[in-house]
C-alpha atoms as a PDB file:
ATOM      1  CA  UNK A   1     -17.400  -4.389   4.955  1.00  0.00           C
ATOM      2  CA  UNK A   2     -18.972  -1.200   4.865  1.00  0.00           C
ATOM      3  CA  UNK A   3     -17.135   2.073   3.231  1.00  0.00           C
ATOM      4  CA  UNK A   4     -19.120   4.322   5.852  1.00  0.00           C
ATOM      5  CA  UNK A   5     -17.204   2.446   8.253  1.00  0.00           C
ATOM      6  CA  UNK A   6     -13.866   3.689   6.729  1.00  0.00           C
ATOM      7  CA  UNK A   7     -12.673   6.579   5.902  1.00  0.00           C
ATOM      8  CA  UNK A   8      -8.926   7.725   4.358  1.00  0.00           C
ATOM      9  CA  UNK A   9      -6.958  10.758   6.008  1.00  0.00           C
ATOM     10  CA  UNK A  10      -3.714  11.535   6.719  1.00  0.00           C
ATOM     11  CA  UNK A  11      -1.749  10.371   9.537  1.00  0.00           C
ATOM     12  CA  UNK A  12      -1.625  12.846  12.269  1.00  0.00           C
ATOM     13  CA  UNK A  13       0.634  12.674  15.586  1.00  0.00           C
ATOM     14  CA  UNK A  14      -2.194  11.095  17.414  1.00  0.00           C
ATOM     15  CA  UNK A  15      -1.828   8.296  15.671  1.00  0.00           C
ATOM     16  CA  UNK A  16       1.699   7.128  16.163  1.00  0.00           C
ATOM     17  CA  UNK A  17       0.633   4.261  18.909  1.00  0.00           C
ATOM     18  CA  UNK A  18      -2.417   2.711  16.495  1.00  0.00           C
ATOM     19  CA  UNK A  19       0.365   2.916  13.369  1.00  0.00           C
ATOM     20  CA  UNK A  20       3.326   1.159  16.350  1.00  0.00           C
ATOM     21  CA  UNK A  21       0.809  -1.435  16.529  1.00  0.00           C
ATOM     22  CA  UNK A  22       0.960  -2.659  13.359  1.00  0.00           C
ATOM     23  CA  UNK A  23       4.485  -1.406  11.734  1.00  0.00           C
ATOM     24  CA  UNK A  24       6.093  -3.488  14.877  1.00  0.00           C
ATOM     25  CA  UNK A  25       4.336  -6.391  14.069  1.00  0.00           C
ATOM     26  CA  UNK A  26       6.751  -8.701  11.616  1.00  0.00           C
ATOM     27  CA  UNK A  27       3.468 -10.111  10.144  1.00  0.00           C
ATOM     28  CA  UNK A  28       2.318  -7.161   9.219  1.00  0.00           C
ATOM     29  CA  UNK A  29       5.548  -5.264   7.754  1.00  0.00           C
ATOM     30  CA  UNK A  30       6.551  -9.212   6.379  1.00  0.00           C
ATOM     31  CA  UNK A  31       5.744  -7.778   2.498  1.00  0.00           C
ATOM     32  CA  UNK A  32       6.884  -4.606   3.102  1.00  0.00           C
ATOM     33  CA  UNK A  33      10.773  -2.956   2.057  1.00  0.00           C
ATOM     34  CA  UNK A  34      11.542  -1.232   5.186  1.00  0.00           C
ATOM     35  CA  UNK A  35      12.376  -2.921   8.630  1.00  0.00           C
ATOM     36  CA  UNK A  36       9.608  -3.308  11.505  1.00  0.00           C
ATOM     37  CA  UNK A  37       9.402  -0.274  13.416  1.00  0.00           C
ATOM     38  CA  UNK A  38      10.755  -1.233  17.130  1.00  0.00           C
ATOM     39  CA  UNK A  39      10.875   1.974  18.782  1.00  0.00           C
ATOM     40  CA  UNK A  40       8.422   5.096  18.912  1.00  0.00           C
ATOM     41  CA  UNK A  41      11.624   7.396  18.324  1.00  0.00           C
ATOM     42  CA  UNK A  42      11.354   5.474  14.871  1.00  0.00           C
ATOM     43  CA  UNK A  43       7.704   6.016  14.404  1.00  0.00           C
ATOM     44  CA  UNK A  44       7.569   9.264  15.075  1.00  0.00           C
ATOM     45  CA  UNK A  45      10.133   9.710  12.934  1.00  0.00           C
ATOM     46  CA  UNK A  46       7.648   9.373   9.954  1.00  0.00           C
ATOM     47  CA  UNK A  47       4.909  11.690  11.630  1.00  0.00           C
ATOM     48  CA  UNK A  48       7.206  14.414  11.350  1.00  0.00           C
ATOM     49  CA  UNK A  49       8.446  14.237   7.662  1.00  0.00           C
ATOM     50  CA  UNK A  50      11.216  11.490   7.942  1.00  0.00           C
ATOM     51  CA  UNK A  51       9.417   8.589   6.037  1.00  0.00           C
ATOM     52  CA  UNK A  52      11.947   6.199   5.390  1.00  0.00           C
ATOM     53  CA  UNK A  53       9.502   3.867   3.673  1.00  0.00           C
ATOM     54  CA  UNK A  54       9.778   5.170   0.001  1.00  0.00           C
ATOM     55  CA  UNK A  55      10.853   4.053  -2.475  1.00  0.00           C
ATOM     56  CA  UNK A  56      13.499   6.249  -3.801  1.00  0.00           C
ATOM     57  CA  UNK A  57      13.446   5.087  -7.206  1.00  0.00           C
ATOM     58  CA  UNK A  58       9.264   6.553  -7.619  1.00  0.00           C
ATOM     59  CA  UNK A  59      10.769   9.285  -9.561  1.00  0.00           C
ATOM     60  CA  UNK A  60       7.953  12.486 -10.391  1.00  0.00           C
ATOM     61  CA  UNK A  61       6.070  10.669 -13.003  1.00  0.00           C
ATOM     62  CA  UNK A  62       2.643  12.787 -13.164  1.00  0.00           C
ATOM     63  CA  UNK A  63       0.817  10.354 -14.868  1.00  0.00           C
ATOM     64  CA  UNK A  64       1.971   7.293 -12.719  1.00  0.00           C
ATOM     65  CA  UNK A  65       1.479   6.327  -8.895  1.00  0.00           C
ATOM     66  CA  UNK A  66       2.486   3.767  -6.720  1.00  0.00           C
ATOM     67  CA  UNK A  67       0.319   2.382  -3.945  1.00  0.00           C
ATOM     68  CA  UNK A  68       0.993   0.289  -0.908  1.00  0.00           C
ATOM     69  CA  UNK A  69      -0.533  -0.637   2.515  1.00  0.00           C
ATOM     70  CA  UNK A  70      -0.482  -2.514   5.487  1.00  0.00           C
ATOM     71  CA  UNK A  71      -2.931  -3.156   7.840  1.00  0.00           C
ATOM     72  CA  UNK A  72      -3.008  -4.554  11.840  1.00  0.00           C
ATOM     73  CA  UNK A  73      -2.856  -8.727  11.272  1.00  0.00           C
ATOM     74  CA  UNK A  74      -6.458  -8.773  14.083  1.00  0.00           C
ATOM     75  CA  UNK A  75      -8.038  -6.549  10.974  1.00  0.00           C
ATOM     76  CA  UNK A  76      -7.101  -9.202   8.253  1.00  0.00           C
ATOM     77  CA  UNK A  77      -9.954 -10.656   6.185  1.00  0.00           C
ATOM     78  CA  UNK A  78     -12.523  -8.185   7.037  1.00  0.00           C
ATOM     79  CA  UNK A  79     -12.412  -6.718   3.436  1.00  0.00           C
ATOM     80  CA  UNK A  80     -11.104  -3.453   5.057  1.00  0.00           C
ATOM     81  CA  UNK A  81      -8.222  -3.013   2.493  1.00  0.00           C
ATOM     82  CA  UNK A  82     -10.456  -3.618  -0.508  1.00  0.00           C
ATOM     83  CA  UNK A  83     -12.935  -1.154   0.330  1.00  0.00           C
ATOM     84  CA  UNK A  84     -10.357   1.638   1.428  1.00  0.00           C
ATOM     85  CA  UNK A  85      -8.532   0.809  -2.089  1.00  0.00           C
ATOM     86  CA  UNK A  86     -11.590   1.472  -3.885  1.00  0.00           C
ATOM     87  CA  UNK A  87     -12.437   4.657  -1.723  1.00  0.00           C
ATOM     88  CA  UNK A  88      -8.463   5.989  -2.604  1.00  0.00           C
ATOM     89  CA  UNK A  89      -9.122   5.309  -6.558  1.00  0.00           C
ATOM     90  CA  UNK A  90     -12.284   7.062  -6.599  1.00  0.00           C
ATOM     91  CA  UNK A  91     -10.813   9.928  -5.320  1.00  0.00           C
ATOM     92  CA  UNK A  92      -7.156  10.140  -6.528  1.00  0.00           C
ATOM     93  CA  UNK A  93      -8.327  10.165  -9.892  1.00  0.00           C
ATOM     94  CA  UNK A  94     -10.598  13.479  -9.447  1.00  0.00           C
ATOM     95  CA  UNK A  95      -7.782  15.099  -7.479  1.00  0.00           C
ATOM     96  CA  UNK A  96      -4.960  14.459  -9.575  1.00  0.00           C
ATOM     97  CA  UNK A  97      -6.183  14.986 -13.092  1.00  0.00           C
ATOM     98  CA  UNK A  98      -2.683  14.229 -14.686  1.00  0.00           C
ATOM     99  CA  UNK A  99      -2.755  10.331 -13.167  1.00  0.00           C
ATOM    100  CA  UNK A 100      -3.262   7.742 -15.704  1.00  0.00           C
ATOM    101  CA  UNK A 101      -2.456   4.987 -13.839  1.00  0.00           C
ATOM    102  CA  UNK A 102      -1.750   3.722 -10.642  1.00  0.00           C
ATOM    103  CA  UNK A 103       0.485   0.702 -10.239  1.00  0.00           C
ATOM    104  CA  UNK A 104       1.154  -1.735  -6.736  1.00  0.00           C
ATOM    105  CA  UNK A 105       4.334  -4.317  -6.779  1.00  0.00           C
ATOM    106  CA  UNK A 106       3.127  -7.108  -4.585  1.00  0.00           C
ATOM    107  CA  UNK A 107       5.543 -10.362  -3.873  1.00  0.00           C
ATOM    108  CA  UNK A 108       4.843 -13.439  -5.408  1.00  0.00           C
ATOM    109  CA  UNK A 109       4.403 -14.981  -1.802  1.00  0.00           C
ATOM    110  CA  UNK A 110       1.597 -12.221  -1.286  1.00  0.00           C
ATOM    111  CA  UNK A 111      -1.112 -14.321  -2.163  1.00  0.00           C
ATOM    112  CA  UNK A 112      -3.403 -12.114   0.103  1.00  0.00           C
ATOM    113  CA  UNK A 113      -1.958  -9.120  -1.105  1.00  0.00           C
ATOM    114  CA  UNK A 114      -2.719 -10.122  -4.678  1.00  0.00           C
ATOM    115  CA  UNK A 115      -6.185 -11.283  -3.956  1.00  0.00           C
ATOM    116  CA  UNK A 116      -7.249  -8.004  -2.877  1.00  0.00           C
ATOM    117  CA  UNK A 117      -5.891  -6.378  -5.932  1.00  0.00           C
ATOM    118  CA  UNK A 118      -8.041  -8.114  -8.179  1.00  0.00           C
ATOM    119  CA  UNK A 119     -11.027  -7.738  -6.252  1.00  0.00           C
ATOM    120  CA  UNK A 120     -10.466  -3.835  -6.794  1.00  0.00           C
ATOM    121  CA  UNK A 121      -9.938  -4.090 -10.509  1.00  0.00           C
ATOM    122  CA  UNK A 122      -6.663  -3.891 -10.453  1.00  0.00           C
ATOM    123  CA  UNK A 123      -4.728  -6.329 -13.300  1.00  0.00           C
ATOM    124  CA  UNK A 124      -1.887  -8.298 -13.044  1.00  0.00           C
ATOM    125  CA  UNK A 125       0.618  -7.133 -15.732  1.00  0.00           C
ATOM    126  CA  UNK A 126       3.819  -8.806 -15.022  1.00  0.00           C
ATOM    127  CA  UNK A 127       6.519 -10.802 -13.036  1.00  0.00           C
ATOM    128  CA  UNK A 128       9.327  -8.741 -12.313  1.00  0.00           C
ATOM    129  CA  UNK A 129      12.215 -11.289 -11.973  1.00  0.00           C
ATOM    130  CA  UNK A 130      14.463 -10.703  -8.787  1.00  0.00           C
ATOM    131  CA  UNK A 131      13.114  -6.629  -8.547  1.00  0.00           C
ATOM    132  CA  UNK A 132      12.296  -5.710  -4.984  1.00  0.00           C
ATOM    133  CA  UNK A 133      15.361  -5.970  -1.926  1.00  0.00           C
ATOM    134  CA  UNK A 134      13.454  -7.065   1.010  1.00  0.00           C
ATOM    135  CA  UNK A 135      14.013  -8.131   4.833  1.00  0.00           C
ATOM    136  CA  UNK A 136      18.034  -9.131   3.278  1.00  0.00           C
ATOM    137  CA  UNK A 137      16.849 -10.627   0.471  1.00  0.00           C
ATOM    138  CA  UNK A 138      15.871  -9.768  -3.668  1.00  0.00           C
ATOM    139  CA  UNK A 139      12.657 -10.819  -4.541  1.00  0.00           C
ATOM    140  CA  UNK A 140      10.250 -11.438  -7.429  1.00  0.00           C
ATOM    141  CA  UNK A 141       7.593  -9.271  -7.440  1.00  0.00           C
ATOM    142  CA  UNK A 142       3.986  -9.028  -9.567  1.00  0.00           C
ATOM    143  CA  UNK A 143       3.326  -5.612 -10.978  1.00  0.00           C
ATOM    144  CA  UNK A 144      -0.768  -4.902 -11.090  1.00  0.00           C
ATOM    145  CA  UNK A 145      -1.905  -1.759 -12.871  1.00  0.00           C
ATOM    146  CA  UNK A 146      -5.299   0.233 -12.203  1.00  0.00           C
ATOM    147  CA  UNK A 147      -6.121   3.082 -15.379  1.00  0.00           C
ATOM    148  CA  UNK A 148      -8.180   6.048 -14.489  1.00  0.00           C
ATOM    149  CA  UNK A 149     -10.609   4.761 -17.161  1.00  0.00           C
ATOM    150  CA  UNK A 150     -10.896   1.242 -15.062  1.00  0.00           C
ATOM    151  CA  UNK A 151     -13.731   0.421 -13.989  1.00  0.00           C
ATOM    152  CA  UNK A 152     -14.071   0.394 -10.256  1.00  0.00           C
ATOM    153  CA  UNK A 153     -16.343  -2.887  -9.197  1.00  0.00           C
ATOM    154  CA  UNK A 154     -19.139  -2.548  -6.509  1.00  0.00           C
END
């Protein structure tokens, strides 16, 4: 996959039918905390500052950031997330000179999730016994870690 095919932005109301695409698709949002989106009332929702889908416990840690992402199931293993996780390191690092680290909680089921984690650099660091509440359930979760003075691979 090629970066100049990609490029990272931020969501604008245009794009509330592409993101209903794939945040009402259960095999999409299936590793994610928050419930499929199965109205455009609810999707819209987030365009307009009501994100439901963080984490309240982040905190404002300067130095720390979490990272997540989902992408349309017809889009899966075309490399896409690898190369726009590379792009977002390269670039949160410059713009946020405080951030040491950023970290991603992926489940243990994720085996697709992890996979594209390591291709980036990132390292696995931990199992997190029974930490993330998902879809009714607690879960174990893998914590990876990326430092800002991490190599990023080609």
């Amino acid at each position: 996959m090629e970066s100049s095919r990609i490029s990272l932005r931020p969501f604008k109301l245009s794009d509330v039918e592409d993101f209903m695409s794939w945040a009402g698709d259960d095999r999409v949002t299936r590793y994610v905390r928050w419930n499929t989106i199965t109205s455009t009332d609810k999707g819209l929702q987030v365009f307009e500052g009501g994100d439901y889908t963080q984490d309240e416990n982040i905190g404002d840690d300067r130095c720390r950031a979490h990272i997540g992402y989902a992408l349309g199931w017809e889009y899966w293993g075309q490399g896409i997330v690898t190369v726009a996780l590379k792009m977002a390191l390269s670039i949160v690092f410059k713009e946020f000179p405080d951030l040491v680290r950023v970290q991603a909680l992926v489940e243990v089921e994720n085996k697709g999730s992890q996979r594209v984690l390591e291709k980036v650099g990132f390292l696995k660091e931990g199992l997190l016994r029974k930490y993330g509440f998902n879809k009714g359930e607690v879960r174990d979760m893998f914590i990876y870690g990326f430092l800002s003075t991490d190599p990023i691979p080609d």
